[in-house]
Protein backbone atom coordinates (compact mmCIF):
# COMPACT_ATOMS: atom_id res chain seq x y z
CA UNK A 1 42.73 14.45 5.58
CA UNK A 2 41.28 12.89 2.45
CA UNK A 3 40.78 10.14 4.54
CA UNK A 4 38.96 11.90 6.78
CA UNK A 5 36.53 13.37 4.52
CA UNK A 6 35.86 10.13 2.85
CA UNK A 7 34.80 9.08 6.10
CA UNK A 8 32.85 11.89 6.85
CA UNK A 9 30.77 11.60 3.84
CA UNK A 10 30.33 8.19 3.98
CA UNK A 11 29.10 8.58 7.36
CA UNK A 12 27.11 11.39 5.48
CA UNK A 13 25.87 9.17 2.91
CA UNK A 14 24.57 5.91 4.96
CA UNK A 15 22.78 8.44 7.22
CA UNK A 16 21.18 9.73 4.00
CA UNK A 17 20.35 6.22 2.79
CA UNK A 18 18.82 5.45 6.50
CA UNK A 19 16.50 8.39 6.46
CA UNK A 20 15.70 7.92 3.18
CA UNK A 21 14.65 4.01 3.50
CA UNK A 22 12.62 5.14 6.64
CA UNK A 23 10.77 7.79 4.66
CA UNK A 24 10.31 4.98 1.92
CA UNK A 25 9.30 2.40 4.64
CA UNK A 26 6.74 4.31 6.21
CA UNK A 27 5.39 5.75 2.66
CA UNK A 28 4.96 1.76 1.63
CA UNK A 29 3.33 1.08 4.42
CA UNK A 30 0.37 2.65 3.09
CA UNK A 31 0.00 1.48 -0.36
CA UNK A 32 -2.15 -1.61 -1.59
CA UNK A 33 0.31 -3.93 -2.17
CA UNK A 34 0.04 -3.94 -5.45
CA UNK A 35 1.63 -1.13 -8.52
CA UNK A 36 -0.09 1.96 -9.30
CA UNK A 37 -2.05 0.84 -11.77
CA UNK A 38 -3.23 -2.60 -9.89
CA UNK A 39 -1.54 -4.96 -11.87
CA UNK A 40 1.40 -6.87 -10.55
CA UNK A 41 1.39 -7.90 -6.91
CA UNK A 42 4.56 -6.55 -5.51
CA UNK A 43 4.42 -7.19 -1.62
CA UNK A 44 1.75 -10.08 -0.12
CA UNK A 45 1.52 -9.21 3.34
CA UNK A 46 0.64 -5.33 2.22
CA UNK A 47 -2.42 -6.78 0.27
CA UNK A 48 -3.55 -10.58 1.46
CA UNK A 49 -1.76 -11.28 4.82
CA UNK A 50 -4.64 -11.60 7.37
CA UNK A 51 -5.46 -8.02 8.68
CA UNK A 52 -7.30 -9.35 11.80
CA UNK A 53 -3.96 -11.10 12.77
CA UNK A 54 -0.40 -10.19 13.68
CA UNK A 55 0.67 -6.48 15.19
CA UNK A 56 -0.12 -4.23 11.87
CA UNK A 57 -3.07 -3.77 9.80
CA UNK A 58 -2.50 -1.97 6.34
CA UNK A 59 -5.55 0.46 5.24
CA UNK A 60 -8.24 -0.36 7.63
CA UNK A 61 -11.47 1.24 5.42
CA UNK A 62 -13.37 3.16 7.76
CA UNK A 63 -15.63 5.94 7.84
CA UNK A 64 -16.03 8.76 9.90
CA UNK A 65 -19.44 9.81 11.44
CA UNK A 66 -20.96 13.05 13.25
CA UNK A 67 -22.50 11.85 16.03
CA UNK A 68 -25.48 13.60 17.64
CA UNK A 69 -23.27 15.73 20.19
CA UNK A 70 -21.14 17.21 16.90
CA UNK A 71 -18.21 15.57 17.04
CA UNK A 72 -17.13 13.36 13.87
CA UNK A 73 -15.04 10.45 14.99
CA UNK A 74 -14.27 6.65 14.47
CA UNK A 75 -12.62 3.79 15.82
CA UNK A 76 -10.78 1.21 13.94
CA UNK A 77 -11.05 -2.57 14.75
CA UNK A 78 -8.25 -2.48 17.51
CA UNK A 79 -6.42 0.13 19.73
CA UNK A 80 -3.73 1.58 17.72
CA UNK A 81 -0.68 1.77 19.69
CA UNK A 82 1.12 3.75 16.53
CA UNK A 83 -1.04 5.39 14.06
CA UNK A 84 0.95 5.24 10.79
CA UNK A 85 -0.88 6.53 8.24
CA UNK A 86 -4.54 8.21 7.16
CA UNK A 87 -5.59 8.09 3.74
CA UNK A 88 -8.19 8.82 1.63
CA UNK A 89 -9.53 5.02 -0.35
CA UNK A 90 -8.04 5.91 -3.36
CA UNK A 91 -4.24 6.02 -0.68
CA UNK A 92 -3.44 9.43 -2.85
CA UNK A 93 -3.96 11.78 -0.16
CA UNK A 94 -2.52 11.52 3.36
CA UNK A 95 -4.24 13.35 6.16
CA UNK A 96 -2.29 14.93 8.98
CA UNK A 97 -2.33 14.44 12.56
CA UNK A 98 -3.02 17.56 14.01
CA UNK A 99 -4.47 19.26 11.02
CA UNK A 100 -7.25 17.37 9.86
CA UNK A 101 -7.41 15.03 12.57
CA UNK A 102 -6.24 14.08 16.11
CA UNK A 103 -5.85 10.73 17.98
CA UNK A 104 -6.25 10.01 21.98
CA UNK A 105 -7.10 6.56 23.33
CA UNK A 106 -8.60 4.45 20.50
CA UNK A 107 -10.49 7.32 19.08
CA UNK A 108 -9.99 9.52 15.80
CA UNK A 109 -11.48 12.87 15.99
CA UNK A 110 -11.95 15.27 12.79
CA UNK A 111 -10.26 18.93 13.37
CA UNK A 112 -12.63 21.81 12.72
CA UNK A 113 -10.98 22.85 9.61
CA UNK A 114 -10.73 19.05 8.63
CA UNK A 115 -11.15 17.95 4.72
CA UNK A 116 -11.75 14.34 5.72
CA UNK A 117 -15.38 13.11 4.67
CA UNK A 118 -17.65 11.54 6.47
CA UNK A 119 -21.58 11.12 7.32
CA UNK A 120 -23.65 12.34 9.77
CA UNK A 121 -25.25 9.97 12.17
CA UNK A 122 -29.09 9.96 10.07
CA UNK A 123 -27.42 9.93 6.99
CA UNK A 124 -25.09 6.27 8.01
CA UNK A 125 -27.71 4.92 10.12
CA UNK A 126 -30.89 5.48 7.58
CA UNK A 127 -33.05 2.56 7.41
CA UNK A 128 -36.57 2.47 6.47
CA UNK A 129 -37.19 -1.31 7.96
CA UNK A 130 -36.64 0.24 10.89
CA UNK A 131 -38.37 3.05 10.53
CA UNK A 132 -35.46 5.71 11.17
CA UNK A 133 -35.96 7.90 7.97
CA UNK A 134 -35.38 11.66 10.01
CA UNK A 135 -33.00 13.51 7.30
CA UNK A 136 -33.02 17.05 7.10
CA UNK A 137 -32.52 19.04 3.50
CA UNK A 138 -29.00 19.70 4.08
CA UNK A 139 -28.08 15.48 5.02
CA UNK A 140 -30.38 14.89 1.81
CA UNK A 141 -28.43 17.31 -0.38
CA UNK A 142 -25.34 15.78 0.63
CA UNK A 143 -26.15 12.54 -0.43
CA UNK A 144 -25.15 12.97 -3.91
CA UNK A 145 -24.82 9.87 -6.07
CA UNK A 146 -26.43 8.06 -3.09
CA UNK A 147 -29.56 6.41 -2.92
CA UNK A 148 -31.72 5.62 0.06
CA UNK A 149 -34.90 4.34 -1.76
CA UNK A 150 -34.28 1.13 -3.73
CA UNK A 151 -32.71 -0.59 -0.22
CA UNK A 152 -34.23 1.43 2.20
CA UNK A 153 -30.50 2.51 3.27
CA UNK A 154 -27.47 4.17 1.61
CA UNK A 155 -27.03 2.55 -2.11
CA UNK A 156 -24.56 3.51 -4.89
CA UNK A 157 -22.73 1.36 -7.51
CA UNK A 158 -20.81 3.95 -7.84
CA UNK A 159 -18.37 5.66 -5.90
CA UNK A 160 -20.68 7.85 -3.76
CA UNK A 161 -19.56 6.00 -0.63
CA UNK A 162 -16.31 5.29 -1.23
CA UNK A 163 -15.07 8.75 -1.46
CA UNK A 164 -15.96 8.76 2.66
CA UNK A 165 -14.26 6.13 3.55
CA UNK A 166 -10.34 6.56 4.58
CA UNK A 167 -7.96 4.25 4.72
CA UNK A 168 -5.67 3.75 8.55
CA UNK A 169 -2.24 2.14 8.79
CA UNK A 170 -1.63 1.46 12.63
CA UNK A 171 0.32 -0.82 14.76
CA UNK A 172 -1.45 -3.06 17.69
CA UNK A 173 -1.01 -5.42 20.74
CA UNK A 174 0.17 -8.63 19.59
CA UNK A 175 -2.29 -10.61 21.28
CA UNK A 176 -5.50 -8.29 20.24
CA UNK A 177 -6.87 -10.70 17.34
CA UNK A 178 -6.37 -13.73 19.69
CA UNK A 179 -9.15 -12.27 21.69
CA UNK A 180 -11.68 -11.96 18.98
CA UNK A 181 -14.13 -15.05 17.86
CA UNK A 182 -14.75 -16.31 14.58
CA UNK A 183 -11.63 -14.66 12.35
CA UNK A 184 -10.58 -19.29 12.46
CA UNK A 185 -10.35 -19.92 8.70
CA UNK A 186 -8.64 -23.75 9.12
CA UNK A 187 -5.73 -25.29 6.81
CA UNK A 188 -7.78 -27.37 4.22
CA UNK A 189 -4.48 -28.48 2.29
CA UNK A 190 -5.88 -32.22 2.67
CA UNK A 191 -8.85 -31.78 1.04
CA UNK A 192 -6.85 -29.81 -1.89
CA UNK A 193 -4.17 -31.85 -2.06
CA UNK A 194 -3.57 -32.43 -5.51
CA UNK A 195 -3.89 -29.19 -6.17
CA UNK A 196 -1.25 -28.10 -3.16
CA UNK A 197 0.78 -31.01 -4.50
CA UNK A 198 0.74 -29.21 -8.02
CA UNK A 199 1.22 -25.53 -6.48
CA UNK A 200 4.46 -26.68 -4.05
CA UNK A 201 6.19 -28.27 -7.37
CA UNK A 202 5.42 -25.08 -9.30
CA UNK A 203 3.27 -26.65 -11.86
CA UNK A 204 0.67 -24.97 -13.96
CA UNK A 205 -2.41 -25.52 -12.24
CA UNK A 206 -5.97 -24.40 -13.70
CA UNK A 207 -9.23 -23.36 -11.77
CA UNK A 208 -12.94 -23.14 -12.53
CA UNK A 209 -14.55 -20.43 -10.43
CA UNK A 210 -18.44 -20.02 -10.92
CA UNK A 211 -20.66 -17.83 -8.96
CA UNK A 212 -22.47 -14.74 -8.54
CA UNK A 213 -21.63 -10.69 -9.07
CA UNK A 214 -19.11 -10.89 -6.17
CA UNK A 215 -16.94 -13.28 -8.26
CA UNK A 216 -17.88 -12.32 -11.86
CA UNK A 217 -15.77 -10.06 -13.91
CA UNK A 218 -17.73 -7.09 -15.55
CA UNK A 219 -16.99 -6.16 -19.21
CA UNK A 220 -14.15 -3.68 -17.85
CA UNK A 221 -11.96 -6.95 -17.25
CA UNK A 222 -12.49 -5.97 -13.71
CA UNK A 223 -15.16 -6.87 -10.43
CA UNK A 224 -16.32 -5.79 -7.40
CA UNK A 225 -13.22 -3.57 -5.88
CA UNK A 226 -12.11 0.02 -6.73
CA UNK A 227 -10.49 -1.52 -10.13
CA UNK A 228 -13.98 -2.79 -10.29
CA UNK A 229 -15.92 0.91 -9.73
CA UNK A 230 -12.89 2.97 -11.92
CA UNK A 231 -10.74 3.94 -9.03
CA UNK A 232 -7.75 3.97 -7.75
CA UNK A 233 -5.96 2.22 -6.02
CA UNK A 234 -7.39 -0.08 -9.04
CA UNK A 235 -7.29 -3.00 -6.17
CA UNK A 236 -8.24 -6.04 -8.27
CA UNK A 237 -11.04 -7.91 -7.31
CA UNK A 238 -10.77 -11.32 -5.33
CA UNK A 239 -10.79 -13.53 -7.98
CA UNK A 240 -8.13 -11.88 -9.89
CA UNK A 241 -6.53 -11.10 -6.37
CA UNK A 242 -6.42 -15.17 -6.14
CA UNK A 243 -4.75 -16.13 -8.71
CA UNK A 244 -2.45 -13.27 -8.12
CA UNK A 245 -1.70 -14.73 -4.54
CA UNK A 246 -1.31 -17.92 -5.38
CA UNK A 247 1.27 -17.26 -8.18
CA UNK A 248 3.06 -15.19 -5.69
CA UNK A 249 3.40 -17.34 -2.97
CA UNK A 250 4.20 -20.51 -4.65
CA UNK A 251 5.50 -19.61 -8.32
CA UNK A 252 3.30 -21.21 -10.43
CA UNK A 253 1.47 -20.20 -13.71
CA UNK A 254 -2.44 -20.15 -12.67
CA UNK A 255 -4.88 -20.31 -14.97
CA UNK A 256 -8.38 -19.04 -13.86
CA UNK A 257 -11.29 -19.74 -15.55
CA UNK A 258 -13.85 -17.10 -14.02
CA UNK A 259 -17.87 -18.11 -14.81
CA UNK A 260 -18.91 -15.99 -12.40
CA UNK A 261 -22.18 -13.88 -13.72
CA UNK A 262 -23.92 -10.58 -11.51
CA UNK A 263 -27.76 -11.28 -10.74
CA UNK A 264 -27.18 -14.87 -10.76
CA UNK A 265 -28.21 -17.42 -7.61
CA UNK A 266 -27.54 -21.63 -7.80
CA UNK A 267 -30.30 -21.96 -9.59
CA UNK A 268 -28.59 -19.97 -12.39
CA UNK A 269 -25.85 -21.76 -12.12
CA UNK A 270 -27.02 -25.41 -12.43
CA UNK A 271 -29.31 -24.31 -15.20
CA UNK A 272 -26.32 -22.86 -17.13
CA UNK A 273 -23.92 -25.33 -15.92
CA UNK A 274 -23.99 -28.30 -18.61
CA UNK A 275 -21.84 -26.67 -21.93
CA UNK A 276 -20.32 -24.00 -19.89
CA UNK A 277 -18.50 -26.04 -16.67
CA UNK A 278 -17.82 -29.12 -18.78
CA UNK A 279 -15.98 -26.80 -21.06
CA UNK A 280 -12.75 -27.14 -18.86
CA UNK A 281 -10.82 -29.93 -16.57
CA UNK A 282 -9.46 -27.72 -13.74
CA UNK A 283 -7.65 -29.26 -10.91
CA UNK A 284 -9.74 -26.56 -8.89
CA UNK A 285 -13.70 -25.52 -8.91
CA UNK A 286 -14.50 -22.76 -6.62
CA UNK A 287 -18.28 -22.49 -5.85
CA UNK A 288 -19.47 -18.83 -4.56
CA UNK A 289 -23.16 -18.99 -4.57
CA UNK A 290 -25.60 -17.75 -2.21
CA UNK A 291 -25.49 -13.98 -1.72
CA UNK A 292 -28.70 -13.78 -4.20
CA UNK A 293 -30.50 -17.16 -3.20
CA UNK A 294 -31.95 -15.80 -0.51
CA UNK A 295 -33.60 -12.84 -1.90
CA UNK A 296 -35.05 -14.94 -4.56
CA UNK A 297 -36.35 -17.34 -1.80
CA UNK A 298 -34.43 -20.12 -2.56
CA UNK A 299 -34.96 -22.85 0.27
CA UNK A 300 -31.93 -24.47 2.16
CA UNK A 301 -32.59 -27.81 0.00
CA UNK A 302 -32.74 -26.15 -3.01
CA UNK A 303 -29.71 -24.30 -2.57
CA UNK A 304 -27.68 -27.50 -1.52
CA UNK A 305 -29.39 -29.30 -4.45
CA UNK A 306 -28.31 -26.50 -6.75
CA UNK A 307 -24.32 -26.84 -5.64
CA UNK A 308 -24.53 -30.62 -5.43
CA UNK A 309 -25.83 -30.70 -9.27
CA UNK A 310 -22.48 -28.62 -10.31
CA UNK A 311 -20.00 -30.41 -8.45
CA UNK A 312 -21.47 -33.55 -10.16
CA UNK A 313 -21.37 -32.08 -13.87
CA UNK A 314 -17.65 -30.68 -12.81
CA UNK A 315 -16.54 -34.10 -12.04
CA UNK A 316 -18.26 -36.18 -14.63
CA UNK A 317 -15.62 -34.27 -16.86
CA UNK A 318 -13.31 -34.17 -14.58
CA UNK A 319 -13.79 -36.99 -11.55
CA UNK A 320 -10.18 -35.73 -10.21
CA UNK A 321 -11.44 -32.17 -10.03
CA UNK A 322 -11.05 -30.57 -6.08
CA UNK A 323 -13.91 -28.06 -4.98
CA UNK A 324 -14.13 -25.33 -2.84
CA UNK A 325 -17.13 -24.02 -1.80
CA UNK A 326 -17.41 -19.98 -0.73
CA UNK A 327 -20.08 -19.59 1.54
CA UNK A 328 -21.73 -16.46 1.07
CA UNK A 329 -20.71 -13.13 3.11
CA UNK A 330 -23.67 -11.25 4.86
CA UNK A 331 -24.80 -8.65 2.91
CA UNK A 332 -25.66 -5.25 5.28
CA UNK A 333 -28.59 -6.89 7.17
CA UNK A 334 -30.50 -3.33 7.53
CA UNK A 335 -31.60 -3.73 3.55
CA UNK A 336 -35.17 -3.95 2.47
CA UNK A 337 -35.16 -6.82 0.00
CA UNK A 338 -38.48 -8.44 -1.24
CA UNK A 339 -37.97 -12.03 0.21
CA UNK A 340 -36.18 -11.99 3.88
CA UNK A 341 -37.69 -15.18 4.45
CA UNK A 342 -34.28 -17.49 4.34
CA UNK A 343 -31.38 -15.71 5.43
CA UNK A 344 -28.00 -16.22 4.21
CA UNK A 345 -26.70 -17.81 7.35
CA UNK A 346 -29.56 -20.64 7.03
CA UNK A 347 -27.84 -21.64 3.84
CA UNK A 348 -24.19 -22.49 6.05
CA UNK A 349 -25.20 -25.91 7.35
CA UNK A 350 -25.63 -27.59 3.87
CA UNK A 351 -22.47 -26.11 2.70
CA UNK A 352 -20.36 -28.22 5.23
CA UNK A 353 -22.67 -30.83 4.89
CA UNK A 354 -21.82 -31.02 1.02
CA UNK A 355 -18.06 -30.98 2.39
CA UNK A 356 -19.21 -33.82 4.57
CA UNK A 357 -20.80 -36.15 1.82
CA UNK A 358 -18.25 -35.69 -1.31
CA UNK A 359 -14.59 -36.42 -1.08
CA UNK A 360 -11.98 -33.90 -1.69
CA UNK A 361 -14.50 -30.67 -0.81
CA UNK A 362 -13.06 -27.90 0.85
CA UNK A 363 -14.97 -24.67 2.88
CA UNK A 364 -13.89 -21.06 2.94
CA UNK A 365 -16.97 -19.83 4.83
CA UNK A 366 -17.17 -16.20 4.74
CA UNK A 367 -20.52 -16.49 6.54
CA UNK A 368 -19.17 -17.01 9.79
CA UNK A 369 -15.97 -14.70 9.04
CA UNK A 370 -18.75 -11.66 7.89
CA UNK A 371 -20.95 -12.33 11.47
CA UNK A 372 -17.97 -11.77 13.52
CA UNK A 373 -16.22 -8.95 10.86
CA UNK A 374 -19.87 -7.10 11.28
CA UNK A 375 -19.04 -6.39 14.89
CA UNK A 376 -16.29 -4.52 14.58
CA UNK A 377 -17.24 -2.97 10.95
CA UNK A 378 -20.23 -1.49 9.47
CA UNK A 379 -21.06 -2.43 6.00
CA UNK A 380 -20.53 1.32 4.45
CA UNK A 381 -16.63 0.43 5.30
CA UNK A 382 -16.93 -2.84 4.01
CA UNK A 383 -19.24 -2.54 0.96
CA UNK A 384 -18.71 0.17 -1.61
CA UNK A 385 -22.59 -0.36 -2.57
CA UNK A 386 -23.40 -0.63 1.21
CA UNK A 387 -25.25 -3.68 0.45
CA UNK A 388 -23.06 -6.89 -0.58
CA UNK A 389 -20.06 -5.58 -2.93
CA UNK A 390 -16.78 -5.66 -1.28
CA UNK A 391 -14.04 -3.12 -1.45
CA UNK A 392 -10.68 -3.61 -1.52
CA UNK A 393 -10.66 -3.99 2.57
CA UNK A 394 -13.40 -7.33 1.89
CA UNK A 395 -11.42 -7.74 -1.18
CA UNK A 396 -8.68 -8.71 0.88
CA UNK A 397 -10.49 -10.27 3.41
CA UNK A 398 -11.91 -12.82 0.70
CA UNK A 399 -8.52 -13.69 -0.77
CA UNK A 400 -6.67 -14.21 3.09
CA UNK A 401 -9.58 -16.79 3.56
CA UNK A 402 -9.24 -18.66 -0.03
CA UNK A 403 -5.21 -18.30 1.02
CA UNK A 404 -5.52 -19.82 4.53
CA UNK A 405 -7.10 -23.13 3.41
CA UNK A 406 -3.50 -23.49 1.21
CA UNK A 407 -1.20 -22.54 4.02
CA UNK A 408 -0.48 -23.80 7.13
């Protein structure tokens, strides 16, 4: 009899421990990655592993709109098969199926009773280039926090935006991403190989990074992500997101030096450069320049001469030094900005060119990744500014890249 029982509530108690490690599954399925508090890195594939590849994607950001016929619906970047989870972008709140929203064949529709932000269709597709400016009083009211004068479209450094965006856990065909161009970031390991070398015997390697607001850190200790803006989940931004992956996959103590300033373009940088990038000896120099070249009219010459004159200063103190350059992402291409005369894409030739003419030069070109990203995505689910900052979705999209040039 007491043999019996035992039985029974052993039985009992590994059915317990099953549901309970399903309920725990599914709930970390729809965090970051990372703790609560953005800090340590706890699972990789939750937080860097290539969202536009394999059969899951963890916290798609997307945004729901109210179309002209009423309804308020979206459609993430491939056909769920399994919806896992909706979120809010801070991951606090789960919505439910049913309640505040339903699903049928690739589209998410909003429930009448729904507490799920979103925009209307003027409000997300504003854009004074254009000339589509029609807003009535109510869509202007609800803009709080949101500016649509300084760009010509949706603005905010804040967290206006974000608040609408919600983050979608779902399962796919396996074979969905092989379909879609331009997601091809290549191995680069030997073009970095000193530094793999260093990285796959778990020594302490030490990298330069030097760019613009994308990269910089603000005085918070934080950057462009929702750690960056205040907000949970307090996603770190890619270049702390970096060293965090690299430590994590490899087990070595990284070192990053981060230069990166907001505002700044090459021409910044290679005016700065002597004092402040001679200062160090990394094994690794990341260049991220370009997102505000452009604007400031900077010609494709110029910009390659700007980038050429670092690497040079970077290896006169350090000739041993391996580069990476970070070709800029495309900022949301509706903007008004005072100079449209280069566009960012112009700038991609010289970058691979630069990889062309100096040894040991790496690319991680975000260009081409944003052109074919911006097909499947609009830039208020991409940017929390709407213009060129990433959240943590581009956050992670930055740091897969950087990740993919280290492993095969």
């Amino acid at each position: 009899m007491k043999k019996r029982i035992l039985a029974i509530l052993s039985v009992l108690a590994i059915s317990l421990c099953c549901v309970l490690a399903a309920c725990q599954s599914e709930k970390d399925l729809t965090l970051s990655g990372y703790d609560k508090d953005g800090l340590e890195l706890i699972e990789y594939d939750k937080a860097y592993a290539p969202f536009w590849e394999g059969t899951t994607v963890y916290n798609e950001s997307c945004v729901f709109i109210k179309g002209e016929d009423g309804k308020i619906t979206l459609k993430t970047m491939f056909t769920p098969t399994k919806v896992i989870a909706v979120r809010d972008s801070t991951l606090e709140i789960t919505y439910k199926e049913g309640t505040d929203y339903t699903y049928r064949d690739g589209v998410f529709t909003l429930t009448e009773n729904s507490s799920i932000p979103y925009f209307t269709y003027n409000q997300a597709h504003y854009n004074v280039g254009k000339g589509v400016t029609t807003l009535t009083d109510e869509e202007r009211a609800d803009l709080t926090g949101i500016d649509i004068q300084t760009y010509g479209v949706m603005h905010t450094e804040g967290a206006a935006i974000a608040m609408r965006q919600v983050c979608i856990t779902y399962k796919h065909k396996a074979d969905d991403w092989q379909k879609m161009e331009g997601f091809d970031q290549k191995w680069q390991g030997e073009k970095l190989s000193k530094t793999l070398a260093k990285l796959e015997n778990k020594e302490p390697v030490e990298i330069t990074l030097y760019g613009d607001s994308i990269t910089s850190i603000n005085a918070q200790g934080t950057g462009a992500s929702s750690a960056g803006i205040g907000r949970a989940p307090y996603f770190p931004c890619w270049a702390q997101g970096f060293e965090d992956a690299l430590e994590y996959k490899f087990g070595s103590d990284v070192t990053v030096h981060n230069l990166g300033l907001g505002g700044w373009n090459s021409y910044d940088g290679l005016l700065n450069a002597e004092g402040k990038l001679d200062k160090y000896q990394p094994d690794l120099f990341v260049l991220a320049f370009g997102m505000n070249d452009a604007p400031h009219g900077k010609s494709v010459k110029e910009y390659k001469d700007n980038l050429q004159g670092m690497i040079d200063i970077v290896r006169t103190a350090n000739p041993a030094a391996e580069v990476i350059i970070i070709s800029t992402t495309n900022r949301n291409i509706d903007m008004v900005w005072d100079n449209n005369a280069v566009r960012h894409a112009d700038y991609l030739p010289a970058v691979y060119e630069l990889a062309e003419e100096n040894e040991n030069v790496a690319v991680c070109d975000m260009t081409a990744f944003t052109d074919s990203l911006f097909q499947y995505k609009a830039s208020y689910e991409c940017f929390y500014n709407n213009i060129n900052h990433p959240i943590d979705y581009m956050v992670r999209a930055y740091v897969a890249n950087m990740m993919k040039l280290f492993l095969r």
